[in-house]
C-alpha atoms as a PDB file:
ATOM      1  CA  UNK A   1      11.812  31.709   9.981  1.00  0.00           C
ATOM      2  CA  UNK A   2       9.223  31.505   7.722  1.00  0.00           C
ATOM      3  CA  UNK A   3       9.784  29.315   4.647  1.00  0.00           C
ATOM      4  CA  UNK A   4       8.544  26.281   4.191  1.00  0.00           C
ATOM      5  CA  UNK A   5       9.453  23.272   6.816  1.00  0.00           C
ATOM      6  CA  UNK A   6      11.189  20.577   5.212  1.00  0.00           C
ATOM      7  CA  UNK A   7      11.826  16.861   6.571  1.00  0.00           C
ATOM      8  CA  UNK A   8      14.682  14.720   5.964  1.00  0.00           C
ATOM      9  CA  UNK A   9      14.834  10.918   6.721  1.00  0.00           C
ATOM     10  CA  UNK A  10      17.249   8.015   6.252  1.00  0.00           C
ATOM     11  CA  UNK A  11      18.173   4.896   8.216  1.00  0.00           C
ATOM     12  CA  UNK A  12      21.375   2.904   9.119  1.00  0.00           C
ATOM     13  CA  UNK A  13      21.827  -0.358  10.149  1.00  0.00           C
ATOM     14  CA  UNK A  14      19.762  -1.972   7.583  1.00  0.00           C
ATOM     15  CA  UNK A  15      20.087  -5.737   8.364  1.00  0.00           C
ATOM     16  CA  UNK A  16      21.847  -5.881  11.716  1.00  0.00           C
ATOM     17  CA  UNK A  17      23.659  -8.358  13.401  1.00  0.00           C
ATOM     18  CA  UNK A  18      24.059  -6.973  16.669  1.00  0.00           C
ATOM     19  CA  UNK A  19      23.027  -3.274  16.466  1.00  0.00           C
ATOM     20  CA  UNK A  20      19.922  -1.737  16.165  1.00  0.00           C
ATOM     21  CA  UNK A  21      18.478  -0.029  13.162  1.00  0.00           C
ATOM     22  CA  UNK A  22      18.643   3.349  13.646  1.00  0.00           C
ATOM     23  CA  UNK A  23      16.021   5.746  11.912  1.00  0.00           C
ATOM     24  CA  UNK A  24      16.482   9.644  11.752  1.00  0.00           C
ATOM     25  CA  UNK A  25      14.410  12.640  10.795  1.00  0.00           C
ATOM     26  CA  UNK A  26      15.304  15.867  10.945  1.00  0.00           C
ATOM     27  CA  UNK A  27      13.028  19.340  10.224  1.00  0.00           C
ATOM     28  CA  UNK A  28      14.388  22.140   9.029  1.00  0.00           C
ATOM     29  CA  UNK A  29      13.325  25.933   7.654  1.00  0.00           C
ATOM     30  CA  UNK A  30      14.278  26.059   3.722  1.00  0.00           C
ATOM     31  CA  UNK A  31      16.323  29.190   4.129  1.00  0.00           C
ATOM     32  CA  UNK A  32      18.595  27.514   7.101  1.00  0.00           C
ATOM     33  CA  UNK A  33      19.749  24.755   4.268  1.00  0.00           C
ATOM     34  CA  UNK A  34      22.660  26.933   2.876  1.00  0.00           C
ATOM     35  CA  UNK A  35      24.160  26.536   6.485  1.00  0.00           C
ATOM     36  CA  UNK A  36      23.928  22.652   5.554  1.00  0.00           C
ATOM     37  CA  UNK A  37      25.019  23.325   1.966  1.00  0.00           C
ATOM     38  CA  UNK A  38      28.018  25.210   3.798  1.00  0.00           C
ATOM     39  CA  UNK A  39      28.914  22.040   5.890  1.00  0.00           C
ATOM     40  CA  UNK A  40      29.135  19.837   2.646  1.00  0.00           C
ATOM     41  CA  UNK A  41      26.950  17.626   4.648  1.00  0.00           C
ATOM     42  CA  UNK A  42      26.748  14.055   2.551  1.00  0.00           C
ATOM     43  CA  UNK A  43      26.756  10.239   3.039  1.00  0.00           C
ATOM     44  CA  UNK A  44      27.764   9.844   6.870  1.00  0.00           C
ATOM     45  CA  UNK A  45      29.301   6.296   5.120  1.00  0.00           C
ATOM     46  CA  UNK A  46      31.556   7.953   3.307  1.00  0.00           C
ATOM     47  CA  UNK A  47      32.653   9.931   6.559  1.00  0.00           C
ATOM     48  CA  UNK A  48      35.233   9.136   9.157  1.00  0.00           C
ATOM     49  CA  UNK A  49      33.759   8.867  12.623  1.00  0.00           C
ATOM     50  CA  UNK A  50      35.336  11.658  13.890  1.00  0.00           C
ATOM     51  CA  UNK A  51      33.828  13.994  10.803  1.00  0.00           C
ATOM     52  CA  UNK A  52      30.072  12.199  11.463  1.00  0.00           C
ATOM     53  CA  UNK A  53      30.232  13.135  15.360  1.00  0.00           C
ATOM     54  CA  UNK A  54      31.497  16.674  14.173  1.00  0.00           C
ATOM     55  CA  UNK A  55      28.433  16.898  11.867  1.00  0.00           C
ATOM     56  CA  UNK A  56      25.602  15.707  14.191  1.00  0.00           C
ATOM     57  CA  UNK A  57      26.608  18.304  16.562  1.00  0.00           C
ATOM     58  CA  UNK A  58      26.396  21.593  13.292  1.00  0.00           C
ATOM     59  CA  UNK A  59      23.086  20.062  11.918  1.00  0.00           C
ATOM     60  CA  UNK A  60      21.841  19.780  15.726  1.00  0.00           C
ATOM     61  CA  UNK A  61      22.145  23.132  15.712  1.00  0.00           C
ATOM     62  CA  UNK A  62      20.508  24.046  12.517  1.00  0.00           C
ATOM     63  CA  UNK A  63      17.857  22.068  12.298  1.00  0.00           C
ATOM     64  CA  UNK A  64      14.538  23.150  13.842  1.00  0.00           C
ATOM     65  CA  UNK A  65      13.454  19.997  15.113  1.00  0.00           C
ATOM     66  CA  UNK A  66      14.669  15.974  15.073  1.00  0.00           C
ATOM     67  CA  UNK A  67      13.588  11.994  16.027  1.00  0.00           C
ATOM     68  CA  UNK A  68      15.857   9.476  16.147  1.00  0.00           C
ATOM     69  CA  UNK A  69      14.163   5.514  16.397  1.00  0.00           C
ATOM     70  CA  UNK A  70      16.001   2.867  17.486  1.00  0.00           C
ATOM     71  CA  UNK A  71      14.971  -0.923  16.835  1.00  0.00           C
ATOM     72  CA  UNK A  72      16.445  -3.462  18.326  1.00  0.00           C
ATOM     73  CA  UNK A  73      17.775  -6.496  16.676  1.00  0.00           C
ATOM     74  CA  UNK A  74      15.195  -8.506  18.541  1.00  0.00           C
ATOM     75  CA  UNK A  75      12.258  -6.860  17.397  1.00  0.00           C
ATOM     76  CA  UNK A  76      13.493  -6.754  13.803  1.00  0.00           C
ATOM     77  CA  UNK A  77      13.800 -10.371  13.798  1.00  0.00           C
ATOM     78  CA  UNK A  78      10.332 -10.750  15.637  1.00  0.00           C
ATOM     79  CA  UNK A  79       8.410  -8.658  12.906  1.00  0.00           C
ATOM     80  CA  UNK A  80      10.755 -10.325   9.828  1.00  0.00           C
ATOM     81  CA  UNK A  81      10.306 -14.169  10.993  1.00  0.00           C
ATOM     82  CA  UNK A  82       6.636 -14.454   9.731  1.00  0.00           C
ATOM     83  CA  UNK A  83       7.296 -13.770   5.643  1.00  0.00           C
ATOM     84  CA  UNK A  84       9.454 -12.986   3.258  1.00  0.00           C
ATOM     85  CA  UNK A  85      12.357 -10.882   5.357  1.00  0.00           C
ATOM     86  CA  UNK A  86      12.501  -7.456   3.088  1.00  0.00           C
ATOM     87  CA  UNK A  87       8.705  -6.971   2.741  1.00  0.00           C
ATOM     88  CA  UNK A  88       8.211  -7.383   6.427  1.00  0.00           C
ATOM     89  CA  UNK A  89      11.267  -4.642   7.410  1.00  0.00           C
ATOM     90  CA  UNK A  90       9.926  -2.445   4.288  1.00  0.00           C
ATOM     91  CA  UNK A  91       6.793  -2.192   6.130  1.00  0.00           C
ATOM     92  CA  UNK A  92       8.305  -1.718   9.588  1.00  0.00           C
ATOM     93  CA  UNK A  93      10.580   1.292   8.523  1.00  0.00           C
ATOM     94  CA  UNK A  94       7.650   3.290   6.394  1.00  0.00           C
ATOM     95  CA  UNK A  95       5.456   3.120   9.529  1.00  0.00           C
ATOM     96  CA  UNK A  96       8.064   4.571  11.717  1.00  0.00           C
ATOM     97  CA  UNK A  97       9.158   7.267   8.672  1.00  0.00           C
ATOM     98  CA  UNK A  98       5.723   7.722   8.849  1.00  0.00           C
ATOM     99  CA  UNK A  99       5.106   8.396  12.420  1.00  0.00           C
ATOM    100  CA  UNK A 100       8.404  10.957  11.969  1.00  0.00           C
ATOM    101  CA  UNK A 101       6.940  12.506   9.447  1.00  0.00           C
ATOM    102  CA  UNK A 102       3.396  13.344  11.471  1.00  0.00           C
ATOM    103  CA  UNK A 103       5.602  14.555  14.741  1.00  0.00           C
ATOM    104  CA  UNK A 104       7.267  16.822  12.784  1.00  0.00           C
ATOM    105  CA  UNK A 105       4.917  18.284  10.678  1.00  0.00           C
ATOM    106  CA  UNK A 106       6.685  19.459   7.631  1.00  0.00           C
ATOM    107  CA  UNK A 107       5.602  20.985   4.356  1.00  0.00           C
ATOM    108  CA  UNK A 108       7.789  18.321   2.072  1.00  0.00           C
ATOM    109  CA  UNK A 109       9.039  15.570   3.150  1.00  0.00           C
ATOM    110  CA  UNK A 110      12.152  13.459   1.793  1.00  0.00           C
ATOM    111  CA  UNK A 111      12.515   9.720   2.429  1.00  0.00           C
ATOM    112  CA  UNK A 112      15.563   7.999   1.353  1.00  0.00           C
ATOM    113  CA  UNK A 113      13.806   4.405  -0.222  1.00  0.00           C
ATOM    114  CA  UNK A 114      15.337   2.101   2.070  1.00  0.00           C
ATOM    115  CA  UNK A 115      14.903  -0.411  -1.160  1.00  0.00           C
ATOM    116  CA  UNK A 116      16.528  -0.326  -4.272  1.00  0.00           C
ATOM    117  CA  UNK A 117      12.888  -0.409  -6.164  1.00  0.00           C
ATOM    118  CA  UNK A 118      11.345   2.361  -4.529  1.00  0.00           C
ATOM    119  CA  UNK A 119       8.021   0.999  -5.867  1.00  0.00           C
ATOM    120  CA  UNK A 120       8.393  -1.690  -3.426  1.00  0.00           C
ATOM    121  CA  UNK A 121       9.197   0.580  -0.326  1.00  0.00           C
END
C-alpha cells in the first residue's frame, strides 16, 4: 500500500450507567476504503447486533491497524465528580483520541466530536 494512512475514531457509551465507554480507532490505507465503501459501513446504532458483529469482523480485516479503550464506569465518575460533568469527560476522551491518534500514526486523522459544539470538544 502506499497512499496515505488515514485514522478513524468514534466512541460509544457516552454517559454510562453500567458499561464502560468504549473508544475506537482504526488506520487504514486510502485505496483499501472502497472495500469499506463496498460494505456500506455506517452508524453501528442504526445496525442490528448481528449486522455490527458481522462488520467488526470485514473492517478487521481491512484495516491496517486498530485500538480499542475501554473506561470503566468508575473511573468516568472519578475524573467527572470534581466540575462541571461534560467538560471533565470532553477532556478525558480527547486525551485518549489523542493517544490513538500518536500509536497509529496516520497522515489525517478523523474524530467524531463527541459534543454537539465541536468548539467545545
Amino acid at each position: 500500500m502506499h497512499g496515505l494512512r488515514l485514522c478513524g475514531i468514534d466512541d460509544a457509551g457516552r454517559g454510562p450507567v453500567i458499561g464502560p465507554l468504549v473508544i475506537a480507532g482504526v488506520l487504514i490505507d486510502e485505496e483499501r476504503l472502497p472495500n469499506l465503501i463496498r460494505l456500506r459501513v455506517r452508524d453501528s446504532k442504526t445496525l442490528s447486533p448481528r449486522r455490527r458483529e458481522y462488520l467488526a469482523g470485514e473492517i478487521l480485516k481491512i484495516v491496517e491497524d486498530y485500538r480499542v479503550v475501554k473506561v470503566p464506569p468508575s473511573e468516568i465518575d472519578r475524573v467527572v465528580e470534581h466540575g462541571r460533568r461534560l467538560n471533565r469527560l470532553n477532556r478525558l476522551e480527547a486525551r485518549i483520541m489523542a493517544s490513538i491518534i500518536r500509536d497509529l500514526k496516520p497522515d489525517i486523522a478523523y474524530v467524531d466530536a463527541s459534543d454537539i459544539l465541536p468548539e467545545r470538544f
